[in-house]
N, C-alpha and C. Protein backbone atom coordinates (compact mmCIF):
# COMPACT_ATOMS: atom_id res chain seq x y z
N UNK A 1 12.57 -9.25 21.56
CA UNK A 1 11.57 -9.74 20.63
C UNK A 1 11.14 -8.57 19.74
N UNK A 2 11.20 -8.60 18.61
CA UNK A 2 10.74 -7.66 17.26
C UNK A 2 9.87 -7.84 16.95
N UNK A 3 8.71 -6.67 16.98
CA UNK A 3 7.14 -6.10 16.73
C UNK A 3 7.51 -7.05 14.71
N UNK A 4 6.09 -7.02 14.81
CA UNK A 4 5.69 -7.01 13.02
C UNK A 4 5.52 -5.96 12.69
N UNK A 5 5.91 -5.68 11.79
CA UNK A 5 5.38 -4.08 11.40
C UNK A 5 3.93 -5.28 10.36
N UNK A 6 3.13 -4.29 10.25
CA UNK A 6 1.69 -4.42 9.37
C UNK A 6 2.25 -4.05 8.24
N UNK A 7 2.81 -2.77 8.57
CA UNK A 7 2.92 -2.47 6.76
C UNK A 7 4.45 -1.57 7.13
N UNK A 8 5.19 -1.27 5.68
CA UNK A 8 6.45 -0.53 6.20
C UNK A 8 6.54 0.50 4.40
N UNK A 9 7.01 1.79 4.76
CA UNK A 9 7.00 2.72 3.90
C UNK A 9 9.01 3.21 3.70
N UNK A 10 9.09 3.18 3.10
CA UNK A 10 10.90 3.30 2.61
C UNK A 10 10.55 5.03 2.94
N UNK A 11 11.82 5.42 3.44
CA UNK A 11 11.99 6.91 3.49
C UNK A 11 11.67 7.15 1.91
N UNK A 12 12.39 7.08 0.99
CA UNK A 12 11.89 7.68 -0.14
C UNK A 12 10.08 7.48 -0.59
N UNK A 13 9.79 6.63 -0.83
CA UNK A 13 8.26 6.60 -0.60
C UNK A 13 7.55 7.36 0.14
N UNK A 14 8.05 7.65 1.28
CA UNK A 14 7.30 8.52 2.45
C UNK A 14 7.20 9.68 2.10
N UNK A 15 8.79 10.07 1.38
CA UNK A 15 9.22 11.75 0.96
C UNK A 15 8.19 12.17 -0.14
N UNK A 16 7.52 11.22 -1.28
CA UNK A 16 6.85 11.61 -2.22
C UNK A 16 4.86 11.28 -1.85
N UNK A 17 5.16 10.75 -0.61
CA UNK A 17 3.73 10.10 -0.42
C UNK A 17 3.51 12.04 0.36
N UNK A 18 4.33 12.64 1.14
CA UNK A 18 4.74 13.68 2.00
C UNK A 18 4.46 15.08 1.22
N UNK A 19 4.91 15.19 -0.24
CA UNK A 19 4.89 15.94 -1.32
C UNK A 19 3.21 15.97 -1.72
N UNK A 20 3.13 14.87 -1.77
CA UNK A 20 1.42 14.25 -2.81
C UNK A 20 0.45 15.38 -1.65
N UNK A 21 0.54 14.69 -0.58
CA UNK A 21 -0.30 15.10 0.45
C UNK A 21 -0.27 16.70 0.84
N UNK A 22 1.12 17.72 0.72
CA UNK A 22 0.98 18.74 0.99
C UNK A 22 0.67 19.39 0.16
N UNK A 23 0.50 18.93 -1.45
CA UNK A 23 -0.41 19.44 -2.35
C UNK A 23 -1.95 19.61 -2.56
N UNK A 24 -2.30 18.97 -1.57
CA UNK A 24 -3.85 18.87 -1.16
C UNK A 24 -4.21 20.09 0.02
N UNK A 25 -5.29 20.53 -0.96
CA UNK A 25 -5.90 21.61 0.38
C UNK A 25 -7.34 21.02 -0.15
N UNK A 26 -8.08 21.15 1.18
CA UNK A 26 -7.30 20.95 2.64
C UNK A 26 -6.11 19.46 2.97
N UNK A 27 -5.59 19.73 3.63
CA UNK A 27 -4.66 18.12 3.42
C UNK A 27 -5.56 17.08 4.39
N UNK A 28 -5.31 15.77 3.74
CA UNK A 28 -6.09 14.86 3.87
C UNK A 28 -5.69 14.27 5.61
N UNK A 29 -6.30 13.53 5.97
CA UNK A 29 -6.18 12.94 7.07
C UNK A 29 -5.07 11.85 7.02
N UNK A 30 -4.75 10.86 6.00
CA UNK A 30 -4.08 10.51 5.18
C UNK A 30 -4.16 9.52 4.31
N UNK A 31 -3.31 8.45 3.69
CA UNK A 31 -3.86 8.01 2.56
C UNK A 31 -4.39 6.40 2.57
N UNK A 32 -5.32 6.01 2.03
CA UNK A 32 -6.00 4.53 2.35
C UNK A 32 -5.14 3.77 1.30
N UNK A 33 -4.89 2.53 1.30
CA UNK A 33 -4.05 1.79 0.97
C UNK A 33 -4.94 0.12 1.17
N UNK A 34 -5.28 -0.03 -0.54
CA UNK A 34 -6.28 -1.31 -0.27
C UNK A 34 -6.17 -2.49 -1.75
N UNK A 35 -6.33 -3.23 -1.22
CA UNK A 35 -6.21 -4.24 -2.62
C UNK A 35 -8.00 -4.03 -3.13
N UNK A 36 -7.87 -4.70 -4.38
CA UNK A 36 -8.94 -4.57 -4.88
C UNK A 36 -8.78 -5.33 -5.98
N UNK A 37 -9.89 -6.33 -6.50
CA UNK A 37 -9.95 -7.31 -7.54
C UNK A 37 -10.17 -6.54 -8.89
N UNK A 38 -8.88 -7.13 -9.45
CA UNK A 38 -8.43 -6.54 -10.66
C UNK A 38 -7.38 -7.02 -11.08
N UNK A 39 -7.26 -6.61 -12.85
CA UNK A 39 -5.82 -7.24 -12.75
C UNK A 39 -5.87 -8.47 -13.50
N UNK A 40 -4.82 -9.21 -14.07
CA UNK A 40 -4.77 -10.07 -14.89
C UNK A 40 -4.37 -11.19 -13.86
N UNK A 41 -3.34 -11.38 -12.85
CA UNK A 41 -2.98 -11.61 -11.58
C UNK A 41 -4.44 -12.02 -11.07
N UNK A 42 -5.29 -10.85 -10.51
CA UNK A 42 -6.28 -11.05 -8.99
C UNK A 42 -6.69 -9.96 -8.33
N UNK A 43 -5.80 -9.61 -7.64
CA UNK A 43 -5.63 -7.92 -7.15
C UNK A 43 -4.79 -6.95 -7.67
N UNK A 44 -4.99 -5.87 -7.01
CA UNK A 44 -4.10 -4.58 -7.46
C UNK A 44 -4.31 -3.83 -6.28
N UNK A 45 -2.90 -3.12 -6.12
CA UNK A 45 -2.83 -2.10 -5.29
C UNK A 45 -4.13 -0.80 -5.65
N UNK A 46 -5.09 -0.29 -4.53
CA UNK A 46 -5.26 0.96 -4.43
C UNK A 46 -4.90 1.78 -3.74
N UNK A 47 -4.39 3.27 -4.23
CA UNK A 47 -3.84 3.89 -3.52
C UNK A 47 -5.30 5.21 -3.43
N UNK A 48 -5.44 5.56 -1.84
CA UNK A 48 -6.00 7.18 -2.36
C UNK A 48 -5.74 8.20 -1.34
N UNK A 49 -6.58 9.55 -1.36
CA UNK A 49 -6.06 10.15 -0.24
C UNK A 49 -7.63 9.92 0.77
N UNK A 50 -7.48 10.27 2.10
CA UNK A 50 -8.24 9.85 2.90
C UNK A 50 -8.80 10.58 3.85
N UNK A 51 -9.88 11.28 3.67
CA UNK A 51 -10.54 12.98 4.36
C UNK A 51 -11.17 12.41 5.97
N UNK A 52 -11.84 11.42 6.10
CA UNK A 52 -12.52 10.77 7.01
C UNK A 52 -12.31 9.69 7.20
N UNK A 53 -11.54 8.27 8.06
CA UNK A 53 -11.30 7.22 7.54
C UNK A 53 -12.77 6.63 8.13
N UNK A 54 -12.65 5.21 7.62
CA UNK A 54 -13.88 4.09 7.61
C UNK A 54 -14.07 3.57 8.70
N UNK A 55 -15.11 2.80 8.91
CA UNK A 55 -15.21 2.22 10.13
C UNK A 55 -14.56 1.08 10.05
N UNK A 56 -13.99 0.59 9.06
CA UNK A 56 -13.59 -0.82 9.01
C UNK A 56 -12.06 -0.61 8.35
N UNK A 57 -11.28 0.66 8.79
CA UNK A 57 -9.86 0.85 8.47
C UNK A 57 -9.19 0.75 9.59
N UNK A 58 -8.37 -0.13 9.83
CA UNK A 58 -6.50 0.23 10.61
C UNK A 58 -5.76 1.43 10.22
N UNK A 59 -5.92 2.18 11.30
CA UNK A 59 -4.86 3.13 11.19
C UNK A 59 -3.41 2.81 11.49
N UNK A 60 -3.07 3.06 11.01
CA UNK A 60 -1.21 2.77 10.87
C UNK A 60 -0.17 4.01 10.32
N UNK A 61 0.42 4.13 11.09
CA UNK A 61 1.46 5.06 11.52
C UNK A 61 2.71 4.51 11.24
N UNK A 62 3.23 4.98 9.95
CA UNK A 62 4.66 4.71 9.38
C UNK A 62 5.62 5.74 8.48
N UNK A 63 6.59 6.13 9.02
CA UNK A 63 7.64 7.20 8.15
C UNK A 63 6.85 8.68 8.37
N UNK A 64 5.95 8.88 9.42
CA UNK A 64 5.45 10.22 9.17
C UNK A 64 3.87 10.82 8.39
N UNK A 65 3.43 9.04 8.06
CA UNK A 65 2.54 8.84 7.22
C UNK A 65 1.55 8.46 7.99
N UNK A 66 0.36 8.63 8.04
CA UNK A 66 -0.84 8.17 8.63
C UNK A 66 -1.56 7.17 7.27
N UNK A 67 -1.57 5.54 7.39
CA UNK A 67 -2.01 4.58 5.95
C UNK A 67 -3.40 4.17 7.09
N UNK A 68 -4.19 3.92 6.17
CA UNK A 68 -5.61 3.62 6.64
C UNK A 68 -5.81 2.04 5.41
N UNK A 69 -5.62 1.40 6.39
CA UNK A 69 -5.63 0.17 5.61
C UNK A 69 -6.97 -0.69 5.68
N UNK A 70 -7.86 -1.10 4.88
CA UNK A 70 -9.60 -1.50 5.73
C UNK A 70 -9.33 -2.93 5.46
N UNK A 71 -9.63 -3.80 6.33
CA UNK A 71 -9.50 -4.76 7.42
C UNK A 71 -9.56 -6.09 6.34
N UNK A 72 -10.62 -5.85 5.47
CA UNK A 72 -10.29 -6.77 4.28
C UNK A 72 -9.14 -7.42 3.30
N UNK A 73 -8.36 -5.54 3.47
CA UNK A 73 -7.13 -6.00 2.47
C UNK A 73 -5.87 -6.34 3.59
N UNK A 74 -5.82 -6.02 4.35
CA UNK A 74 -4.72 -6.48 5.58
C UNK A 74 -4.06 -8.31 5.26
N UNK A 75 -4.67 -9.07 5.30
CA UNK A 75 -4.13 -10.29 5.21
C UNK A 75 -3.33 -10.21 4.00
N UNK A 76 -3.92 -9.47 2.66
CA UNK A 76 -2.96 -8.95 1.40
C UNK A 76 -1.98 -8.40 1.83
N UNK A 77 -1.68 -7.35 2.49
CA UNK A 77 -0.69 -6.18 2.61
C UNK A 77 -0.08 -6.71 3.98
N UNK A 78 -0.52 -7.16 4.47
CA UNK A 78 0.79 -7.37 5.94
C UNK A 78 2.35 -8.19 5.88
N UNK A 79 3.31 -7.34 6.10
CA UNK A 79 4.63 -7.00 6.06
C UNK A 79 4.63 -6.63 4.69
N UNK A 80 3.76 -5.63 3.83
CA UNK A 80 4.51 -5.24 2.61
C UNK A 80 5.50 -4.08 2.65
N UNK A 81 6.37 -3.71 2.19
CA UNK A 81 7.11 -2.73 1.91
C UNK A 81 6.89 -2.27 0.91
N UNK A 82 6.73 -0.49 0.86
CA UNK A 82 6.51 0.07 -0.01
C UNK A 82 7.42 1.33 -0.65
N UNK A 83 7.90 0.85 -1.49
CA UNK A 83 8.76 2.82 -1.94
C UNK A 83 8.36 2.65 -3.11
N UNK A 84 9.33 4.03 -3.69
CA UNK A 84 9.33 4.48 -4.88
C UNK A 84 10.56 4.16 -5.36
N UNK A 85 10.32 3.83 -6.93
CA UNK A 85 11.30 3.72 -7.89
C UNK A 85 11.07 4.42 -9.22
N UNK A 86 12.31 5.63 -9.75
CA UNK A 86 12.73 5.86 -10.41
C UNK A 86 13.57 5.42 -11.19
N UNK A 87 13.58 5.32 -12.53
CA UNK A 87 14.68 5.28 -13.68
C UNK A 87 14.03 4.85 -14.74
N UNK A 88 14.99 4.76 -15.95
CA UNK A 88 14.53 5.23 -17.46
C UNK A 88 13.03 4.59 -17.94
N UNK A 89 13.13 3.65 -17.13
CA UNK A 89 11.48 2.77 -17.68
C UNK A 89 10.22 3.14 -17.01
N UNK A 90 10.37 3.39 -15.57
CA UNK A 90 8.98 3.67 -14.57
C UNK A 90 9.34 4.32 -13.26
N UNK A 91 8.35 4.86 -13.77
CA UNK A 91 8.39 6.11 -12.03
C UNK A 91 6.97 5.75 -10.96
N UNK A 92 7.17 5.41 -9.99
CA UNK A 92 6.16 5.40 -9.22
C UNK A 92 6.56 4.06 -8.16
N UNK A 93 5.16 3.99 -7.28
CA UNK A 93 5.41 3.48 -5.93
C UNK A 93 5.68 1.94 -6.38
N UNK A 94 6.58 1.16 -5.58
CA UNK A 94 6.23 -0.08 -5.92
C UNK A 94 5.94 -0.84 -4.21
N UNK A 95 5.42 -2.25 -4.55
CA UNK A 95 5.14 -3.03 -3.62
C UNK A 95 5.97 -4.30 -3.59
N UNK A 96 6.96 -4.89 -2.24
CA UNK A 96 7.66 -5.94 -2.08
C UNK A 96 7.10 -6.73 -1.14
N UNK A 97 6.12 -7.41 -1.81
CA UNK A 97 4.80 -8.14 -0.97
C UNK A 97 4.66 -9.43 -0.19
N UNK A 98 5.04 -10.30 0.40
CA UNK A 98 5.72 -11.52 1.20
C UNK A 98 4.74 -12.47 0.82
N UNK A 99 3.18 -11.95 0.93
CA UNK A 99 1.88 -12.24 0.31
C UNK A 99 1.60 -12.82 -1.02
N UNK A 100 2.47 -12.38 -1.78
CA UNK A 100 1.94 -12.49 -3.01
C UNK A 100 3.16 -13.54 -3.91
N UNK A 101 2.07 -14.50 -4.06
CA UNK A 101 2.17 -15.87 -4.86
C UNK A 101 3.00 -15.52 -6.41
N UNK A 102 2.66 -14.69 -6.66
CA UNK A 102 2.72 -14.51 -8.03
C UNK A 102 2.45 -12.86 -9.19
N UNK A 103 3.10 -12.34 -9.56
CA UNK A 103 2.90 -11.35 -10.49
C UNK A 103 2.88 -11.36 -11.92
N UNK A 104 1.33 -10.61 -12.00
CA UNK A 104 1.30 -10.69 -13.80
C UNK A 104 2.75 -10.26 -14.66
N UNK A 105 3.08 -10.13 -15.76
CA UNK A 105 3.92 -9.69 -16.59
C UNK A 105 3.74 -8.33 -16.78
N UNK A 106 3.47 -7.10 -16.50
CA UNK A 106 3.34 -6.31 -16.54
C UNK A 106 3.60 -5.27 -14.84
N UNK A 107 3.57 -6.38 -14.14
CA UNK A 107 3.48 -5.76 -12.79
C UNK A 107 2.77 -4.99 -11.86
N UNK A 108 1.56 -5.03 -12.59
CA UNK A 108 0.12 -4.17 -12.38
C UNK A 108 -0.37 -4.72 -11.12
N UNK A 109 -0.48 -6.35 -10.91
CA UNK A 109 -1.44 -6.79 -10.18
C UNK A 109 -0.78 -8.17 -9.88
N UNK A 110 -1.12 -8.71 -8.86
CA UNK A 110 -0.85 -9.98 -8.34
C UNK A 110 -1.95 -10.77 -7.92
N UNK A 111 -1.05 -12.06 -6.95
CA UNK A 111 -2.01 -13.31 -6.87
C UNK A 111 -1.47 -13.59 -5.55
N UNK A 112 -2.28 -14.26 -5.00
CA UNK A 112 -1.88 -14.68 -3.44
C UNK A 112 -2.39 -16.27 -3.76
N UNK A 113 -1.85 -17.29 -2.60
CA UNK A 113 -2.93 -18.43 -2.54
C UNK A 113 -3.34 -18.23 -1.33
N UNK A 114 -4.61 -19.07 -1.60
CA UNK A 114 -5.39 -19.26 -0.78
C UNK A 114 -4.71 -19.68 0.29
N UNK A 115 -5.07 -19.82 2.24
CA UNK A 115 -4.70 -20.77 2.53
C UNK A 115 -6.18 -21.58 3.27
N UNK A 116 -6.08 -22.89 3.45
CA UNK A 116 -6.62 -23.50 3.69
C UNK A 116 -7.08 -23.51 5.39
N UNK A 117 -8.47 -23.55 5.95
CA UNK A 117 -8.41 -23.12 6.94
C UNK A 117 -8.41 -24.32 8.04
C-alpha cells in the first residue's frame, strides 16, 4: 500500500529551492508554502523563507527540503508537485496541482471547486 505524499518537490526544484536557502544567513528553518486569495483565478501560490514556523503549519519533509505548509492551505496543495521550469519564455517554480479546477490565462493563480459537505 502507497503513502500519499502531502506535497512532492522534483529534484530540480529542490536543487534551486537548496541554492535560494544557502544564500540566506542565517539560513532559514525552511520555506512556508501557502495559497492565498488572489489572482484573477482565486488563489495563488505563496512562496517564503521560514525563521520560526507557526503554530498552525505542517511540517513536511521532501527532497532535502523542510516545506511548512499552514493547515488552511493543505486541502489546496495536497498531492501538488512542484519544480522548476526553464526556457525561452519563463524561469521559475511551477505547480501541477490535482486541486485545481481551473487556471487563469496567465498562469499566476487558480481556482478549485468547492466541495459540498
Amino acid at each position: 500500500m502507497s503513502e500519499e505524499r502531502i506535497f512532492h518537490i522534483t529534484e530540480e526544484a529542490a536543487r534551486h529551492l537548496r541554492e535560494l536557502i544557502a544564500r540566506r544567513d542565517p539560513p532559514p528553518a525552511g520555506v512556508r508554502l501557502a495559497t492565498r486569495t488572489a489572482g484573477c483565478s482565486g488563489y495563488m501560490y505563496d512562496i517564503a523563507y521560514v525563521d520560526e514556523p507557526g503554530a498552525n503549519d505542517v511540517a513536511v519533509e521532501e527532497a532535502g527540503i523542510t516545506l511548512f505548509i499552514d493547515r488552511e492551505s493543505l486541502p489546496y496543495l495536497k498531492g501538488t508537485v512542484m519544480d522548476w521550469r526553464e526556457d525561452r519564455f519563463e524561469t521559475g517554480f511551477t505547480f501541477d496541482n490535482p486541486n485545481a479546477a481551473g487556471l487563469c490565462g496567465c498562469g499566476e493563480s487558480f481556482t478549485v471547486e468547492e466541495k459540498a459537505d
